[in-house]
C-alpha atoms as a PDB file:
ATOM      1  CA  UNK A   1     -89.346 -19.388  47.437  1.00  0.00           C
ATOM      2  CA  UNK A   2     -90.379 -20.823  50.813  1.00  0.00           C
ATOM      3  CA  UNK A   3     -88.005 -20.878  53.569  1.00  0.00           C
ATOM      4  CA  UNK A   4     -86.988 -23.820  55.273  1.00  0.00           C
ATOM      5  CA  UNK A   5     -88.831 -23.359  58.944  1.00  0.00           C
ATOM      6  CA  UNK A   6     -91.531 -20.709  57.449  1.00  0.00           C
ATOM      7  CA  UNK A   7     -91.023 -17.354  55.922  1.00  0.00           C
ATOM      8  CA  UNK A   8     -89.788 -16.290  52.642  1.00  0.00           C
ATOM      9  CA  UNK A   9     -86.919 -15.623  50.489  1.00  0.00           C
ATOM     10  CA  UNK A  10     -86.887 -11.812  49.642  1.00  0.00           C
ATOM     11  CA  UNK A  11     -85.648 -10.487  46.131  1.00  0.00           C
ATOM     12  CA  UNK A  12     -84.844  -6.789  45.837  1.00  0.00           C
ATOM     13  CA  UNK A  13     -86.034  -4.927  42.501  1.00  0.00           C
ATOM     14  CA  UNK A  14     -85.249  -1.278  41.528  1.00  0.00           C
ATOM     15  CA  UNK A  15     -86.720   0.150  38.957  1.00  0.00           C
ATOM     16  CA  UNK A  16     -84.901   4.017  37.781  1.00  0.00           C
ATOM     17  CA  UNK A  17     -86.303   6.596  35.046  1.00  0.00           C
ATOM     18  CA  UNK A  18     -85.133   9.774  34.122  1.00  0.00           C
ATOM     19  CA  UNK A  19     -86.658  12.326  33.351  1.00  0.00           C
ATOM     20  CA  UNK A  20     -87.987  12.705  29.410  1.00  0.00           C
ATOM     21  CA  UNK A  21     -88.589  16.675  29.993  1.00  0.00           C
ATOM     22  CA  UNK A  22     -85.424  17.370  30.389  1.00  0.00           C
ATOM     23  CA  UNK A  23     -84.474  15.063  27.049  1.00  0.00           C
ATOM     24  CA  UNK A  24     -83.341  11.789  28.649  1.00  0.00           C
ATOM     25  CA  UNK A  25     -85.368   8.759  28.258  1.00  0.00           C
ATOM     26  CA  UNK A  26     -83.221   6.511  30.589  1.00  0.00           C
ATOM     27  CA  UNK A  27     -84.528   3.225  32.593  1.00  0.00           C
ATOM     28  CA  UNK A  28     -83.069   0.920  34.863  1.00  0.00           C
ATOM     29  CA  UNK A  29     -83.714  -2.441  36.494  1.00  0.00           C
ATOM     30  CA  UNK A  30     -81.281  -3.531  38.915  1.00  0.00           C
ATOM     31  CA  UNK A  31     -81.387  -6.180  41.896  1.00  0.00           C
ATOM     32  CA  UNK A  32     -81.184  -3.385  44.799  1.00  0.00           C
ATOM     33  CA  UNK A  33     -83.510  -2.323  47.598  1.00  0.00           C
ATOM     34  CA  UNK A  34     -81.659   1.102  46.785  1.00  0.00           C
ATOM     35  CA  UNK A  35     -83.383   3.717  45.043  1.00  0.00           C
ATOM     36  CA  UNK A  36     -80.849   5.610  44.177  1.00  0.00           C
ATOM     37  CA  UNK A  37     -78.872   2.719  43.173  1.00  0.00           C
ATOM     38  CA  UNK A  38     -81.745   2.261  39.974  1.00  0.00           C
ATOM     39  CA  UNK A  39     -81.926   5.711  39.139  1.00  0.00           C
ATOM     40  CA  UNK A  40     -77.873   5.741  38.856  1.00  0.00           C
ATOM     41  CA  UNK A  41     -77.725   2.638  36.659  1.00  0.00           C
ATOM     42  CA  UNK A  42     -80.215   4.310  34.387  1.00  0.00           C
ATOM     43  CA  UNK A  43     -79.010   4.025  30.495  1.00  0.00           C
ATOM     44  CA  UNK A  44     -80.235   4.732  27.171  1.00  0.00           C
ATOM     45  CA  UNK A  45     -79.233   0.944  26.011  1.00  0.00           C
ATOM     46  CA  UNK A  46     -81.391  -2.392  27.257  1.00  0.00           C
ATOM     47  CA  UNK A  47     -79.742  -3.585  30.203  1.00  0.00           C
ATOM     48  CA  UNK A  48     -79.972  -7.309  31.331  1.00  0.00           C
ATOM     49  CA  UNK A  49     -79.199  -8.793  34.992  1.00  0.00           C
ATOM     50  CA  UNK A  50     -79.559 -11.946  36.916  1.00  0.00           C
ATOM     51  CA  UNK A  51     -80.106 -12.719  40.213  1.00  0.00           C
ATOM     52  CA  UNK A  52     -78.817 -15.073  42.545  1.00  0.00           C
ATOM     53  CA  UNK A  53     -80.065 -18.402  42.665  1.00  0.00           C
ATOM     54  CA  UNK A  54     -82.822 -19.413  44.663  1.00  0.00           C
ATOM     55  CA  UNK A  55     -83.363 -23.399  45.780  1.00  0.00           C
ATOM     56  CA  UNK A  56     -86.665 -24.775  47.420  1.00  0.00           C
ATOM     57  CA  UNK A  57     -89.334 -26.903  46.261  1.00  0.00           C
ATOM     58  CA  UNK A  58     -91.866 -26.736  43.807  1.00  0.00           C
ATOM     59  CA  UNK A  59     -95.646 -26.881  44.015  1.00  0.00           C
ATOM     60  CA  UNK A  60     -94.980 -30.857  43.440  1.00  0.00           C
ATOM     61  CA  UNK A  61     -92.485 -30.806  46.050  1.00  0.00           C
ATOM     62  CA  UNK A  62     -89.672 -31.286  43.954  1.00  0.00           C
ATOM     63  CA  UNK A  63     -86.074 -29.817  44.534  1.00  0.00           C
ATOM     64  CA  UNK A  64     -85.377 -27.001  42.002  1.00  0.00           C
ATOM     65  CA  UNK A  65     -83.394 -23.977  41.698  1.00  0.00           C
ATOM     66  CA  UNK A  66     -84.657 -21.046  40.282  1.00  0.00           C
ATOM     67  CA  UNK A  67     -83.397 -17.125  38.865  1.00  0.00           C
ATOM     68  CA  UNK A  68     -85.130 -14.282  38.054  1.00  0.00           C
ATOM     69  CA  UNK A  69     -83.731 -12.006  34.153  1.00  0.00           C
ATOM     70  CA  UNK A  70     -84.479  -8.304  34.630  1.00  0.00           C
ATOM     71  CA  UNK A  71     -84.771  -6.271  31.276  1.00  0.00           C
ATOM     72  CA  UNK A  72     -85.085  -2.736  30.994  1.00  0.00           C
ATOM     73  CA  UNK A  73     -85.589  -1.418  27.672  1.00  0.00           C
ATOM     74  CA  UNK A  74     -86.027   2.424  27.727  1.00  0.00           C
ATOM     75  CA  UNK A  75     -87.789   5.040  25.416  1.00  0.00           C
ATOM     76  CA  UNK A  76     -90.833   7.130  24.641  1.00  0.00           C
ATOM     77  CA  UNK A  77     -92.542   3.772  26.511  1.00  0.00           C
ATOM     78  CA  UNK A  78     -89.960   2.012  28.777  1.00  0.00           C
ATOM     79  CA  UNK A  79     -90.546  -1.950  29.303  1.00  0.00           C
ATOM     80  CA  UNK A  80     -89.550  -3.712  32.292  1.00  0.00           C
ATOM     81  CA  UNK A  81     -89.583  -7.465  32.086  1.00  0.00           C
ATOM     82  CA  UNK A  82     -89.487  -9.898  34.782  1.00  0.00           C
ATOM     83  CA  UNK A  83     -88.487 -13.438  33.998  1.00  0.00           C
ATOM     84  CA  UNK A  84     -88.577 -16.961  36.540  1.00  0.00           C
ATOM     85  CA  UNK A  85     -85.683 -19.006  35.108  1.00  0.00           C
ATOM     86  CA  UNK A  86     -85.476 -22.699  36.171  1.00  0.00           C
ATOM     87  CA  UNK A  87     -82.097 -23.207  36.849  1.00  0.00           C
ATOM     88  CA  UNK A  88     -82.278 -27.023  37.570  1.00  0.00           C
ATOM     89  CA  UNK A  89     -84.905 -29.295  38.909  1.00  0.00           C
ATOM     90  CA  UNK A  90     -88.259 -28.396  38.655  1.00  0.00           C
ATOM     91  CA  UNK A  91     -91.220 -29.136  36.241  1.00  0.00           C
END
């Protein structure tokens, strides 16, 4: 989202894996600019997190409010999924 006066509003994704070799298939996807952070919130289960809410305008220069889902779903081949959730406003 654009920032009032220029710039941009920054959102912070990990993304931690363990390793399979040593018989853990583990994945992550946190809201952190810490590396470490992912890798230690690495589980065998689907995780889910939301991020804060973001407000600006949209490409029609309408108010909205926006989040972002995060889904890590480990195994043989993990999936991370990135979501845009209109919060309110918005087309």
């Amino acid at each position: 989202m654009p920032k009032e006066g220029g710039g941009y509003q920054e959102l912070d994704i990990g993304i931690g894996f363990t390793n399979p070799q040593s018989g853990s298939l583990k994945s992550s996807g946190v809201f952190t600019s810490s590396a470490e952070t992912a890798y230690d919130d690495a589980t065998d289960s689907t995780t889910n997190n939301t991020s804060s809410n973001y407000s600006g305008n949209d490409t029609n220069g309408e108010s909205t409010t926006i989040n972002f889902l995060l889904v890590s779903a480990p195994g043989q081949e993990a999936r991370i999924t990135i979501t845009e959730q209109i919060v309110s406003g918005g087309n």
